[in-house]
PDB file of N, CA and C in Angstrom:
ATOM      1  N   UNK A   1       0.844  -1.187   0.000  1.00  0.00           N
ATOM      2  CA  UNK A   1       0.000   0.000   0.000  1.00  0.00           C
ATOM      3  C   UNK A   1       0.891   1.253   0.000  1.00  0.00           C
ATOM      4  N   UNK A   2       0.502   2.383  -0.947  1.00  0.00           N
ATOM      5  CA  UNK A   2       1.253   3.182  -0.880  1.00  0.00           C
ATOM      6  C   UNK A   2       0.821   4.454   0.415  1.00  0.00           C
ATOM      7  N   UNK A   3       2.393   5.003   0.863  1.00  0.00           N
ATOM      8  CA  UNK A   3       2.233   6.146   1.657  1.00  0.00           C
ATOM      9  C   UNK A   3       0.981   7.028   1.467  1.00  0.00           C
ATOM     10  N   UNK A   4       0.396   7.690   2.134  1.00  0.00           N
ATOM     11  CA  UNK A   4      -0.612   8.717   2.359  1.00  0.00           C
ATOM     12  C   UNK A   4      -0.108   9.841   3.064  1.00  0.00           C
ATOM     13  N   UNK A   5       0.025  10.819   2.882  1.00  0.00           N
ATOM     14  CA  UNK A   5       0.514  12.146   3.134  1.00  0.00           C
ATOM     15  C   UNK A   5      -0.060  13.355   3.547  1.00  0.00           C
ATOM     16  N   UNK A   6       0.036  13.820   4.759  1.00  0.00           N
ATOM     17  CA  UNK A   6      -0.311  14.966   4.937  1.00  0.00           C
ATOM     18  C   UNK A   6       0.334  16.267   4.579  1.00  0.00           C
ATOM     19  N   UNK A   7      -0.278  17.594   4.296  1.00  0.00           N
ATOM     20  CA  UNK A   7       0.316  18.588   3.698  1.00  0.00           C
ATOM     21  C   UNK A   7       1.921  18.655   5.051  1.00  0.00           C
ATOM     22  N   UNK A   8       1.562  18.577   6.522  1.00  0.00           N
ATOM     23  CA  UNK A   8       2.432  18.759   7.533  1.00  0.00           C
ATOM     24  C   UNK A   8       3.790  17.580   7.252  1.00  0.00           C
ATOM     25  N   UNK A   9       3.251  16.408   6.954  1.00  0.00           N
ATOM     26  CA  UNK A   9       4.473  15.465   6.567  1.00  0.00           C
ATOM     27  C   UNK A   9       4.906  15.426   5.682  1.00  0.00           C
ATOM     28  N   UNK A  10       4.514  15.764   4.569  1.00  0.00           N
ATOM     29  CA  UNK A  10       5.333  15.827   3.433  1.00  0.00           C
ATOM     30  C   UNK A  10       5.999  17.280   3.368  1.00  0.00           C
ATOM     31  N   UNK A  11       5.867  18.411   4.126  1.00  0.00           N
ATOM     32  CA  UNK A  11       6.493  19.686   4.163  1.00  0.00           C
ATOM     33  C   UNK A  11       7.886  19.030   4.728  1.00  0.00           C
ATOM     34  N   UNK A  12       7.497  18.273   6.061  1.00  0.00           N
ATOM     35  CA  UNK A  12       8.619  18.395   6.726  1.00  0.00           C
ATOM     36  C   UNK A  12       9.817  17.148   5.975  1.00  0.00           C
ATOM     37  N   UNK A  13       9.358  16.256   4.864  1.00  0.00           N
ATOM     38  CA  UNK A  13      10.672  15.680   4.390  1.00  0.00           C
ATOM     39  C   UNK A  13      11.229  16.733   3.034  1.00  0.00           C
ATOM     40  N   UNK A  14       9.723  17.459   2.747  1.00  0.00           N
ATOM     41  CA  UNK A  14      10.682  18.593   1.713  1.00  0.00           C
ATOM     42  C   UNK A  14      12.096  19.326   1.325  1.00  0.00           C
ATOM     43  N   UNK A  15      12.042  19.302   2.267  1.00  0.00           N
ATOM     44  CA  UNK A  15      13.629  19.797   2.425  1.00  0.00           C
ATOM     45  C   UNK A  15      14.823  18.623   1.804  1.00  0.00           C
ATOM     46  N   UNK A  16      14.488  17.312   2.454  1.00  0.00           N
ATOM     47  CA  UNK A  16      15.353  16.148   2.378  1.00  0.00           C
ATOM     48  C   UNK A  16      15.564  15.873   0.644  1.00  0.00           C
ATOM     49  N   UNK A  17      14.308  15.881   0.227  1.00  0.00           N
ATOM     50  CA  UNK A  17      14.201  15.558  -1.271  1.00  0.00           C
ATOM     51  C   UNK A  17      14.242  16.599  -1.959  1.00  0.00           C
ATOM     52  N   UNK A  18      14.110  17.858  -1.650  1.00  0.00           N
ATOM     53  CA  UNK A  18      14.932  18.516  -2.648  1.00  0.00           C
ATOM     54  C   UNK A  18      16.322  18.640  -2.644  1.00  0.00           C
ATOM     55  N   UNK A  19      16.931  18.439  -1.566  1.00  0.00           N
ATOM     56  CA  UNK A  19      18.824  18.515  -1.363  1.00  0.00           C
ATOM     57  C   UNK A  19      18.770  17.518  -2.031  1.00  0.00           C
ATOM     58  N   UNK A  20      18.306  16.307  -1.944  1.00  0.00           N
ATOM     59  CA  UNK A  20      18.449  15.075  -2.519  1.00  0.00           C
ATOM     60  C   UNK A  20      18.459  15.376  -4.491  1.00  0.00           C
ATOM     61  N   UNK A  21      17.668  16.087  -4.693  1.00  0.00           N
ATOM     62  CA  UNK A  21      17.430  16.289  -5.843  1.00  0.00           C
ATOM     63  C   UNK A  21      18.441  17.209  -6.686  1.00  0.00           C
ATOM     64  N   UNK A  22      18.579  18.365  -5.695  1.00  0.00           N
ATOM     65  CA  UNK A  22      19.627  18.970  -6.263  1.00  0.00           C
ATOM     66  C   UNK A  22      20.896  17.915  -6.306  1.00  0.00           C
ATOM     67  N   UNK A  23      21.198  17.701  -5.824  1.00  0.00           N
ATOM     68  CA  UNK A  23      22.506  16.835  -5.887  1.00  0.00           C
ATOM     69  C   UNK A  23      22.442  15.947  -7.038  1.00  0.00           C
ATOM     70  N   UNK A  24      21.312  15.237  -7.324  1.00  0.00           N
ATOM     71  CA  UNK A  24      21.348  14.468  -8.419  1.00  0.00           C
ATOM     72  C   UNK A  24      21.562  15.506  -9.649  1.00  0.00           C
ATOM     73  N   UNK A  25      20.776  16.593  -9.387  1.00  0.00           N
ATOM     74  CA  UNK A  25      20.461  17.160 -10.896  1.00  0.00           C
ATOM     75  C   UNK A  25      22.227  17.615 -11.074  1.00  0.00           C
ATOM     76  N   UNK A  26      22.516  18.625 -10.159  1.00  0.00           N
ATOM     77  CA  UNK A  26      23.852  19.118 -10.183  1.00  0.00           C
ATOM     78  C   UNK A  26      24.782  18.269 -11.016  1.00  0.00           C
ATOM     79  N   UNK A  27      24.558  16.823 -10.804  1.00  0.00           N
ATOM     80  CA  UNK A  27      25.410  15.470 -11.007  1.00  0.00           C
ATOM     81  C   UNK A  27      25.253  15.562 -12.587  1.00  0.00           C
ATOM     82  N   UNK A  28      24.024  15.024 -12.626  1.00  0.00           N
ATOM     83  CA  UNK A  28      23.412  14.438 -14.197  1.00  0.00           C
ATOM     84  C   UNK A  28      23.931  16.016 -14.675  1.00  0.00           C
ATOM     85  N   UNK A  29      23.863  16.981 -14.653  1.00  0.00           N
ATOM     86  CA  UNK A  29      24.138  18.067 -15.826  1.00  0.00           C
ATOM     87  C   UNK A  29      25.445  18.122 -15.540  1.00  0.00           C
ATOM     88  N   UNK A  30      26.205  17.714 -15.313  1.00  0.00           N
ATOM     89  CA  UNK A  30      27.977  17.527 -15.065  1.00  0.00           C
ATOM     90  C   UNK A  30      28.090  16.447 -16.458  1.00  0.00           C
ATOM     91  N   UNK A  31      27.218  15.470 -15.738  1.00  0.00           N
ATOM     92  CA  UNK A  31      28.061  14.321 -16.878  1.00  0.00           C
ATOM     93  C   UNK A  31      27.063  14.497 -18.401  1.00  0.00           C
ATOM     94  N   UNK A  32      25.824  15.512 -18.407  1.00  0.00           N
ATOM     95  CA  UNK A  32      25.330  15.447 -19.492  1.00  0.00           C
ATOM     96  C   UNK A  32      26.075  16.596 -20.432  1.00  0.00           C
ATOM     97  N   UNK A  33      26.929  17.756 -19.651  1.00  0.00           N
ATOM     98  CA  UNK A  33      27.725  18.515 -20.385  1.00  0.00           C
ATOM     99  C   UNK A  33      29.118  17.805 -21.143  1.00  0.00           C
ATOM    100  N   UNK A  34      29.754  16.614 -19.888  1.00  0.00           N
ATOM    101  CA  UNK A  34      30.704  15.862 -20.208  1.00  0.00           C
ATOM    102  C   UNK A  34      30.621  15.240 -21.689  1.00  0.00           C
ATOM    103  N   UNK A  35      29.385  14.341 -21.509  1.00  0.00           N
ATOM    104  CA  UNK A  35      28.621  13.774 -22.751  1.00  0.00           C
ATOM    105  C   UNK A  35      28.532  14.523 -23.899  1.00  0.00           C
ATOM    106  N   UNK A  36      28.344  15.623 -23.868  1.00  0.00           N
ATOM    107  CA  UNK A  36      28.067  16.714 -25.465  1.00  0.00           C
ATOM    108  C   UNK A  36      28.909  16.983 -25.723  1.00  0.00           C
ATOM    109  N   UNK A  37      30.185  16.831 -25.259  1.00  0.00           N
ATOM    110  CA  UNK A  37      31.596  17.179 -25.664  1.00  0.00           C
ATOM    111  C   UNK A  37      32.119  15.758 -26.312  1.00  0.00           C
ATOM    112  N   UNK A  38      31.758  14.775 -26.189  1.00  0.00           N
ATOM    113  CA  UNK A  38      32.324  13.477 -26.705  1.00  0.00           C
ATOM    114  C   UNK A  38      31.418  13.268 -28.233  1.00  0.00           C
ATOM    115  N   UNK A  39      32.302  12.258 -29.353  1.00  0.00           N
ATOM    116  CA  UNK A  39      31.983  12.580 -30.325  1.00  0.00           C
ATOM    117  C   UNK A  39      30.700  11.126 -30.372  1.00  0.00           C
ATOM    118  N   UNK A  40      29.645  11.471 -31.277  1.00  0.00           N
ATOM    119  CA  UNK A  40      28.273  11.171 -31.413  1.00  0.00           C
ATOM    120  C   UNK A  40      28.404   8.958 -31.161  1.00  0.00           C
ATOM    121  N   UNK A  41      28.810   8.613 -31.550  1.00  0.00           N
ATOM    122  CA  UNK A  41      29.279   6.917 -31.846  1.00  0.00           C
ATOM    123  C   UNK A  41      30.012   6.605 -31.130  1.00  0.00           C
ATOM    124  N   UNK A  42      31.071   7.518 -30.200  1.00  0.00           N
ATOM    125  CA  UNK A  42      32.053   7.110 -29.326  1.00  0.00           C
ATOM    126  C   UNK A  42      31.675   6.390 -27.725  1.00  0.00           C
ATOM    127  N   UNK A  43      32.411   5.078 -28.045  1.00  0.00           N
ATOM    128  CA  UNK A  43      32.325   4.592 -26.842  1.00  0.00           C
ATOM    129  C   UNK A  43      32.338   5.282 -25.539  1.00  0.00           C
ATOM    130  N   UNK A  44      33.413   6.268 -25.139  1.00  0.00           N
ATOM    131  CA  UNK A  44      33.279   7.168 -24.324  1.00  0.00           C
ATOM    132  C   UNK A  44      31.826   7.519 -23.930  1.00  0.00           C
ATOM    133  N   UNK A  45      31.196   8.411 -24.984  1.00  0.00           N
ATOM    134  CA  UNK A  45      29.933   8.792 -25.018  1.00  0.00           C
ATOM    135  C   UNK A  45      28.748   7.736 -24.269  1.00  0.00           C
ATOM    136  N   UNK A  46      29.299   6.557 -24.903  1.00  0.00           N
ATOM    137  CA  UNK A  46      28.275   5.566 -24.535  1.00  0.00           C
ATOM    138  C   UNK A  46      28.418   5.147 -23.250  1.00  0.00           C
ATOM    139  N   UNK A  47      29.759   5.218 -22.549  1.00  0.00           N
ATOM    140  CA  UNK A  47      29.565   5.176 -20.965  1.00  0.00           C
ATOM    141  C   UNK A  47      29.057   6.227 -20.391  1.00  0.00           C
ATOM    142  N   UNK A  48      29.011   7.304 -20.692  1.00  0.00           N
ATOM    143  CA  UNK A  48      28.769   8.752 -19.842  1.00  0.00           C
ATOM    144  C   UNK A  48      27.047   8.495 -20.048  1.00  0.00           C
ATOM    145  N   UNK A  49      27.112   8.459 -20.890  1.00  0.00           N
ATOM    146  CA  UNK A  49      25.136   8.231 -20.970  1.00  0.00           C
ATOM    147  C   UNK A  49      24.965   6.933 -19.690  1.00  0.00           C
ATOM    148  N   UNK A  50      25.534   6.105 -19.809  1.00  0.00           N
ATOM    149  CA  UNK A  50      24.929   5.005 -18.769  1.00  0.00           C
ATOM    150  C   UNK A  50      25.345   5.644 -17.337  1.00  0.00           C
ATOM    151  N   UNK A  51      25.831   6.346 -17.522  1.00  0.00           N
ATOM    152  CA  UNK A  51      26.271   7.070 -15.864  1.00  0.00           C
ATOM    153  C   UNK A  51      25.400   7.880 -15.750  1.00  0.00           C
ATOM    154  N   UNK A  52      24.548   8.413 -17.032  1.00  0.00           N
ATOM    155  CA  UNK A  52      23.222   9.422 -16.407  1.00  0.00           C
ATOM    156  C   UNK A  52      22.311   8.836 -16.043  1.00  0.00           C
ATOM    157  N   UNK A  53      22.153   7.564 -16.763  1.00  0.00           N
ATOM    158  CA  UNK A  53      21.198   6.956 -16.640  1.00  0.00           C
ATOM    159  C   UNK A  53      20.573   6.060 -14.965  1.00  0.00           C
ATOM    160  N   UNK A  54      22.387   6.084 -15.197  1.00  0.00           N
ATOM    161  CA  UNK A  54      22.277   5.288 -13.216  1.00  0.00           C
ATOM    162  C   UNK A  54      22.234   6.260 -12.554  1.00  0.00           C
ATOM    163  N   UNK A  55      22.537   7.674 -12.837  1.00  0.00           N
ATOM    164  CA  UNK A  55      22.199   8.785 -11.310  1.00  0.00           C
ATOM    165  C   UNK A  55      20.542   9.043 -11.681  1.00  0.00           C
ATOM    166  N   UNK A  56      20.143   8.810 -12.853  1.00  0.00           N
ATOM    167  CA  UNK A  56      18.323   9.150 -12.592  1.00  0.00           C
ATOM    168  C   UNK A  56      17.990   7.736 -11.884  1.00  0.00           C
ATOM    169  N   UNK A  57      18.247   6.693 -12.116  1.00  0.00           N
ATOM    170  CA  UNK A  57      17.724   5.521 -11.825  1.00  0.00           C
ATOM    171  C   UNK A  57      18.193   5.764  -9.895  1.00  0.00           C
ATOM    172  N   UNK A  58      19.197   6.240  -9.454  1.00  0.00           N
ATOM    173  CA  UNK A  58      19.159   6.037  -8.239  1.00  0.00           C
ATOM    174  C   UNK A  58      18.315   7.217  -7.328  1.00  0.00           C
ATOM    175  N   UNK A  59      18.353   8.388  -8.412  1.00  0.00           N
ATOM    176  CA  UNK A  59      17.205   9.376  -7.906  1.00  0.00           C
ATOM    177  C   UNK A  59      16.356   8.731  -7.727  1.00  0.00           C
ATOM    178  N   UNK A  60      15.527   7.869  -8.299  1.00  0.00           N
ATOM    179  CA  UNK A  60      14.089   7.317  -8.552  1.00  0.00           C
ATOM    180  C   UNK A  60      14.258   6.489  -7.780  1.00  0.00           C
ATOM    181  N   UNK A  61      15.079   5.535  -6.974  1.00  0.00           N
ATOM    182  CA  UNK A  61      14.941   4.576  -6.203  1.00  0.00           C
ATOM    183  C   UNK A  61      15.172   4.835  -4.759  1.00  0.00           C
ATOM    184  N   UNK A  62      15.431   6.411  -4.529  1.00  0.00           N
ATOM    185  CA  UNK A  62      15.852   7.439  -3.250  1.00  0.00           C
ATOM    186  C   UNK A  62      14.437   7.754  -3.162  1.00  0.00           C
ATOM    187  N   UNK A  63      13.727   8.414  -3.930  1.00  0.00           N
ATOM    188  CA  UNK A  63      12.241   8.914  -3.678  1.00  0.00           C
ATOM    189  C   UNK A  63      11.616   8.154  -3.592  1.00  0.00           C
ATOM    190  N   UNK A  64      11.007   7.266  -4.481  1.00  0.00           N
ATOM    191  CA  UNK A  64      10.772   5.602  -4.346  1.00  0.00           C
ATOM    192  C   UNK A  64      10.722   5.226  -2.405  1.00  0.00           C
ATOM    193  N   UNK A  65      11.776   4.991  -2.083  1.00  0.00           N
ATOM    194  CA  UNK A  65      12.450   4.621  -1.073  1.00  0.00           C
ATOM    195  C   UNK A  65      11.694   5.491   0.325  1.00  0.00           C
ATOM    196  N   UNK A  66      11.542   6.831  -0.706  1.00  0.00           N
ATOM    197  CA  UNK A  66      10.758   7.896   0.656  1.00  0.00           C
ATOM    198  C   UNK A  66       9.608   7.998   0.701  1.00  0.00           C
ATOM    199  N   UNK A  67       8.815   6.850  -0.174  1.00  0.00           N
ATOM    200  CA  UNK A  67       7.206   6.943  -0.135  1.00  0.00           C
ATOM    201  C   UNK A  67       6.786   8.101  -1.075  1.00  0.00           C
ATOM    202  N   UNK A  68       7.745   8.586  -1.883  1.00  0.00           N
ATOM    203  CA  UNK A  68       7.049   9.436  -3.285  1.00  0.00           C
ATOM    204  C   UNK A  68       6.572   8.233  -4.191  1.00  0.00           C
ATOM    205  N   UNK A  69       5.916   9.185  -5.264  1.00  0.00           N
ATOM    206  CA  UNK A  69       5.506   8.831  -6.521  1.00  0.00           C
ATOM    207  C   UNK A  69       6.235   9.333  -7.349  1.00  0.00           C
ATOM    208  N   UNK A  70       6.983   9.311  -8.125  1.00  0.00           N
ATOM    209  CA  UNK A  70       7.918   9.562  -9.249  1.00  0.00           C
ATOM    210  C   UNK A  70       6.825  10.247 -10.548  1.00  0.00           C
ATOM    211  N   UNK A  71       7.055  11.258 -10.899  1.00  0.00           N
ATOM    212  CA  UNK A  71       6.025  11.493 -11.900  1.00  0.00           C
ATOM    213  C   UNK A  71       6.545  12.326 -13.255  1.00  0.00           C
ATOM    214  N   UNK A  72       8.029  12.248 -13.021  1.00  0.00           N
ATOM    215  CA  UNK A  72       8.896  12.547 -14.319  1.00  0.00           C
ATOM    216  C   UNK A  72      10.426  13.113 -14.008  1.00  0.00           C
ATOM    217  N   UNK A  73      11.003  13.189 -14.716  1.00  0.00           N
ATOM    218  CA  UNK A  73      12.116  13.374 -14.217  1.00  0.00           C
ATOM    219  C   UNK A  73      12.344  14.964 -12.880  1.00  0.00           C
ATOM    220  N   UNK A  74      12.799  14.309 -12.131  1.00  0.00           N
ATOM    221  CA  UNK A  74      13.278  15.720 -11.462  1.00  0.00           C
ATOM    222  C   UNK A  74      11.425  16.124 -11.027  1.00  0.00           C
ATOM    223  N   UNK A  75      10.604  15.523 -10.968  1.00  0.00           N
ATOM    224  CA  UNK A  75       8.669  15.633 -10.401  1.00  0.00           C
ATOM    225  C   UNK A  75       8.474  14.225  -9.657  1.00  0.00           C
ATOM    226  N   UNK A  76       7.787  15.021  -8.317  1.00  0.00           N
ATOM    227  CA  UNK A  76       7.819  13.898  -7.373  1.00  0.00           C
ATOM    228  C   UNK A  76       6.392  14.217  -6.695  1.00  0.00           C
ATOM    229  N   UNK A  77       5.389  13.373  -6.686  1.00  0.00           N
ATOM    230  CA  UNK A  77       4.409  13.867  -6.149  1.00  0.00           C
ATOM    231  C   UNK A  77       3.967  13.064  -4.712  1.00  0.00           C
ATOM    232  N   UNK A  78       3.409  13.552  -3.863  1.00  0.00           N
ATOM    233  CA  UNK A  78       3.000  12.983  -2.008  1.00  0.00           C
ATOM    234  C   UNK A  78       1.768  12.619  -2.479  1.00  0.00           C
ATOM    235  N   UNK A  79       1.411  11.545  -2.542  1.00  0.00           N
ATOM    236  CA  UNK A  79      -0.036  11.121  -3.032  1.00  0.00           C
ATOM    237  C   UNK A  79      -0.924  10.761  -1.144  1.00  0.00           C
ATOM    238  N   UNK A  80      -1.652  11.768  -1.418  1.00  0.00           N
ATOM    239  CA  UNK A  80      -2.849  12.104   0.209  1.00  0.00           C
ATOM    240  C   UNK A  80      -3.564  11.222  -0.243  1.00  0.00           C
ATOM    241  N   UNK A  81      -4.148  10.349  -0.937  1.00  0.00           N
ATOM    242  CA  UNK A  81      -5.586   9.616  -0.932  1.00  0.00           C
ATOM    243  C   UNK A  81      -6.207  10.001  -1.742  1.00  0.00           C
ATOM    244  N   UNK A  82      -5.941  11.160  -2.093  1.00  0.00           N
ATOM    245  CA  UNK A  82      -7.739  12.030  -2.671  1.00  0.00           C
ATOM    246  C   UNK A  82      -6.818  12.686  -3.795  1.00  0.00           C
ATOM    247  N   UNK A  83      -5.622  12.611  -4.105  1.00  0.00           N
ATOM    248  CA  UNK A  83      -4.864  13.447  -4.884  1.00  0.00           C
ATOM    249  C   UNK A  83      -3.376  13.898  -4.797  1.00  0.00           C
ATOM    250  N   UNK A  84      -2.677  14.496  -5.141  1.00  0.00           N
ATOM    251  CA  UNK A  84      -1.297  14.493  -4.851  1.00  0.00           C
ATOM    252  C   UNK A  84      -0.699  16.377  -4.513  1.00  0.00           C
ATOM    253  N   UNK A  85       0.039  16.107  -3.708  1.00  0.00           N
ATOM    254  CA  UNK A  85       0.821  17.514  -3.266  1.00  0.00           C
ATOM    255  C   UNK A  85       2.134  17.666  -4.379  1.00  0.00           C
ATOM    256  N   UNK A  86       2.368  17.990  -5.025  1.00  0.00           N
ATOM    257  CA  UNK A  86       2.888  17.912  -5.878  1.00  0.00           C
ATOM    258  C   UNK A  86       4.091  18.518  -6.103  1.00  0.00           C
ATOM    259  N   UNK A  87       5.500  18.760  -6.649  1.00  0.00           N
ATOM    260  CA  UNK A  87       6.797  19.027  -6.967  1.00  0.00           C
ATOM    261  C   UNK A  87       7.626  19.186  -7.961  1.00  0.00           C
ATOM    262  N   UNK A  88       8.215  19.780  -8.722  1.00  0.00           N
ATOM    263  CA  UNK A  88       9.028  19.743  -9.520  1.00  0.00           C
ATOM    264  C   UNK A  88      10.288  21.018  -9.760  1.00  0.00           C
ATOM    265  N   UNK A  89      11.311  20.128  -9.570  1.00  0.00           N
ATOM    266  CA  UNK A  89      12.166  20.798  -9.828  1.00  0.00           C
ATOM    267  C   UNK A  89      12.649  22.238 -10.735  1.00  0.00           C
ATOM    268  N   UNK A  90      13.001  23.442 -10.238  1.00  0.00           N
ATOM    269  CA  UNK A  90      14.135  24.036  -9.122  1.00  0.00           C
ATOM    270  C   UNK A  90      12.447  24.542  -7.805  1.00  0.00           C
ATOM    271  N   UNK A  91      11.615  24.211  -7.992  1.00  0.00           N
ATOM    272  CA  UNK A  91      10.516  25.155  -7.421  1.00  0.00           C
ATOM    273  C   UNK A  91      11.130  25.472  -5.979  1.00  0.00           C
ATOM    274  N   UNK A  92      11.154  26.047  -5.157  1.00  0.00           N
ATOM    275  CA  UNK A  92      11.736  26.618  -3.823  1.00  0.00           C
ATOM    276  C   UNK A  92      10.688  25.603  -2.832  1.00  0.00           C
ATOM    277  N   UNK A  93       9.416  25.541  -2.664  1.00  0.00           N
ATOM    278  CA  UNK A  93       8.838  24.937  -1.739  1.00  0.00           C
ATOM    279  C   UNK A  93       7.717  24.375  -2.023  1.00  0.00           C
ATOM    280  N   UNK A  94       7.198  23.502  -1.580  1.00  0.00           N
ATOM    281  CA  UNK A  94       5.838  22.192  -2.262  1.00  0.00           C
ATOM    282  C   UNK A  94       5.194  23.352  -1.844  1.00  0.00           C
ATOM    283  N   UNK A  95       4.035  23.588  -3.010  1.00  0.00           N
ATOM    284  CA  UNK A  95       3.134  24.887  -3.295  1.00  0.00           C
ATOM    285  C   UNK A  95       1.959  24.788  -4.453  1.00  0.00           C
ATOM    286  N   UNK A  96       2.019  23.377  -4.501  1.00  0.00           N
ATOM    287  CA  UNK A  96       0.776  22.352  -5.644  1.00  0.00           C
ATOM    288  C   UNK A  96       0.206  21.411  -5.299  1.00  0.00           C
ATOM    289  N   UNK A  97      -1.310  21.405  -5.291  1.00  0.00           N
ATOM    290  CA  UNK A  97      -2.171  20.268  -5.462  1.00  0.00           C
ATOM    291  C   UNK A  97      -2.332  19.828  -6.785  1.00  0.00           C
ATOM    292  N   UNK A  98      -2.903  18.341  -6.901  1.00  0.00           N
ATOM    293  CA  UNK A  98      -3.478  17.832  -8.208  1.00  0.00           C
ATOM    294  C   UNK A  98      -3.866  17.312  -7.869  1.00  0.00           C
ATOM    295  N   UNK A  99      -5.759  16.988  -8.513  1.00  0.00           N
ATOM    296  CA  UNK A  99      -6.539  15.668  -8.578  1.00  0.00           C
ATOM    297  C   UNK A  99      -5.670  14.638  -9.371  1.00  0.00           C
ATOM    298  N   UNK A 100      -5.987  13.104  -9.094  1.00  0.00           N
ATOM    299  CA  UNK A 100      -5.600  12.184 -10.292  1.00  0.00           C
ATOM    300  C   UNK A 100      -5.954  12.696 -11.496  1.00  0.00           C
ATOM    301  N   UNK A 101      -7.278  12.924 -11.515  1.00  0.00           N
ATOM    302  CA  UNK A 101      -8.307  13.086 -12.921  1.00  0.00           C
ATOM    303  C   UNK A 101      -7.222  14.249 -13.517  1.00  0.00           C
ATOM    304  N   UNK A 102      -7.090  15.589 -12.796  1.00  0.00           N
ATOM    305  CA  UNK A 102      -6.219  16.442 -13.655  1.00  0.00           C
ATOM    306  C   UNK A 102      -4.463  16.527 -13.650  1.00  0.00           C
ATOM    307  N   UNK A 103      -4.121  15.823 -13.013  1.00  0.00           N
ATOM    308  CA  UNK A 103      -3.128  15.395 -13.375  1.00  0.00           C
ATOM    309  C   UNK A 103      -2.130  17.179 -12.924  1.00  0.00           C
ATOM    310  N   UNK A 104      -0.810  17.201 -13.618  1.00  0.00           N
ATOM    311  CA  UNK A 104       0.462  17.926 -13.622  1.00  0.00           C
ATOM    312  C   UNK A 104      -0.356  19.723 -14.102  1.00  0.00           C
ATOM    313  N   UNK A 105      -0.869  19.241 -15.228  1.00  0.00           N
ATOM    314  CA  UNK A 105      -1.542  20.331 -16.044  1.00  0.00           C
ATOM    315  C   UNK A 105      -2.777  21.275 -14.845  1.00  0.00           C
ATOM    316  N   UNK A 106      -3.317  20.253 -14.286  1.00  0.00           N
ATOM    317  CA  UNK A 106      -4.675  20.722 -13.478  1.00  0.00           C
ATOM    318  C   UNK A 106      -4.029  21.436 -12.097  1.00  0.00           C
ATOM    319  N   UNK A 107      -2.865  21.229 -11.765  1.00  0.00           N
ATOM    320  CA  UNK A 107      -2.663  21.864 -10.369  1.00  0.00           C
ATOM    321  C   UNK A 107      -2.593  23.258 -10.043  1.00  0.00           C
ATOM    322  N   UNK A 108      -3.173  23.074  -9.201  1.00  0.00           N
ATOM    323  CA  UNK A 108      -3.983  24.450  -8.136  1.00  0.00           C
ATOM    324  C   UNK A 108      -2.453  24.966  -7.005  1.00  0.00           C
ATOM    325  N   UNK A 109      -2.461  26.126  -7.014  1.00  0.00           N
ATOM    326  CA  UNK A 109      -1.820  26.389  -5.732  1.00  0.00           C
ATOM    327  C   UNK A 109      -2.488  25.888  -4.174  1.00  0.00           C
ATOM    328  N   UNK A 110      -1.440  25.691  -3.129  1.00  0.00           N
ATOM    329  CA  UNK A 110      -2.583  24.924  -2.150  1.00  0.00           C
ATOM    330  C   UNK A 110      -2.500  26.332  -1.356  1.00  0.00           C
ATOM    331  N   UNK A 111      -3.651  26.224  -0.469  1.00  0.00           N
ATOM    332  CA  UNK A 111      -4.385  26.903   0.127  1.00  0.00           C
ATOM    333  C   UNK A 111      -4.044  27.450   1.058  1.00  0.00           C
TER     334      UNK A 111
END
């Protein structure tokens, strides 16, 4: 069964998962600048991509891990029961609701 979230508990790991996040992102745009400098077919290239690929994959298994919902890269949503408190990266502080029905597009500032 997945976590259920109050606006008070999911404020207070906010903090955790966005440091968490920055750090990944900081990471992945290191090795995705690394990557655009290597030439298009080059093996090189082809490891640096699998190294982005494992810092998103361990982002996703850190939030995962914290009772988020993963809802795109660098978007992490606190699913309450009735709908989700919602996140996405650089935003400063969780400051979104969404129904399921409306999804990323439909979110409301919360109240």
């Amino acid at each position: 069964m997945a976590k259920q979230w109050t606006l008070a508990s999911a404020e207070a790991l906010f903090p955790d998962v966005r440091e968490r996040t920055a750090r990944a992102v900081v990471k992945t745009d290191a090795l995705v600048a690394q990557r655009d400098e290597l030439p298009v077919d080059s093996v090189e290239r082809a490891a640096v991509e699998e190294e982005i690929e494992a810092e998103l994959s361990r982002w996703m298994r850190e939030m995962e891990a914290l009772g988020l919902d993963i809802a795109g890269i660098w978007h992490v949503d606190f699913d309450t029961g009735s709908g989700y408190l919602c996140w996405k990266w650089p935003e400063e502080r969780l400051a979104y609701f969404h129904t399921r029905e409306d999804g990323f597009a439909g979110r409301t500032p919360i109240q």
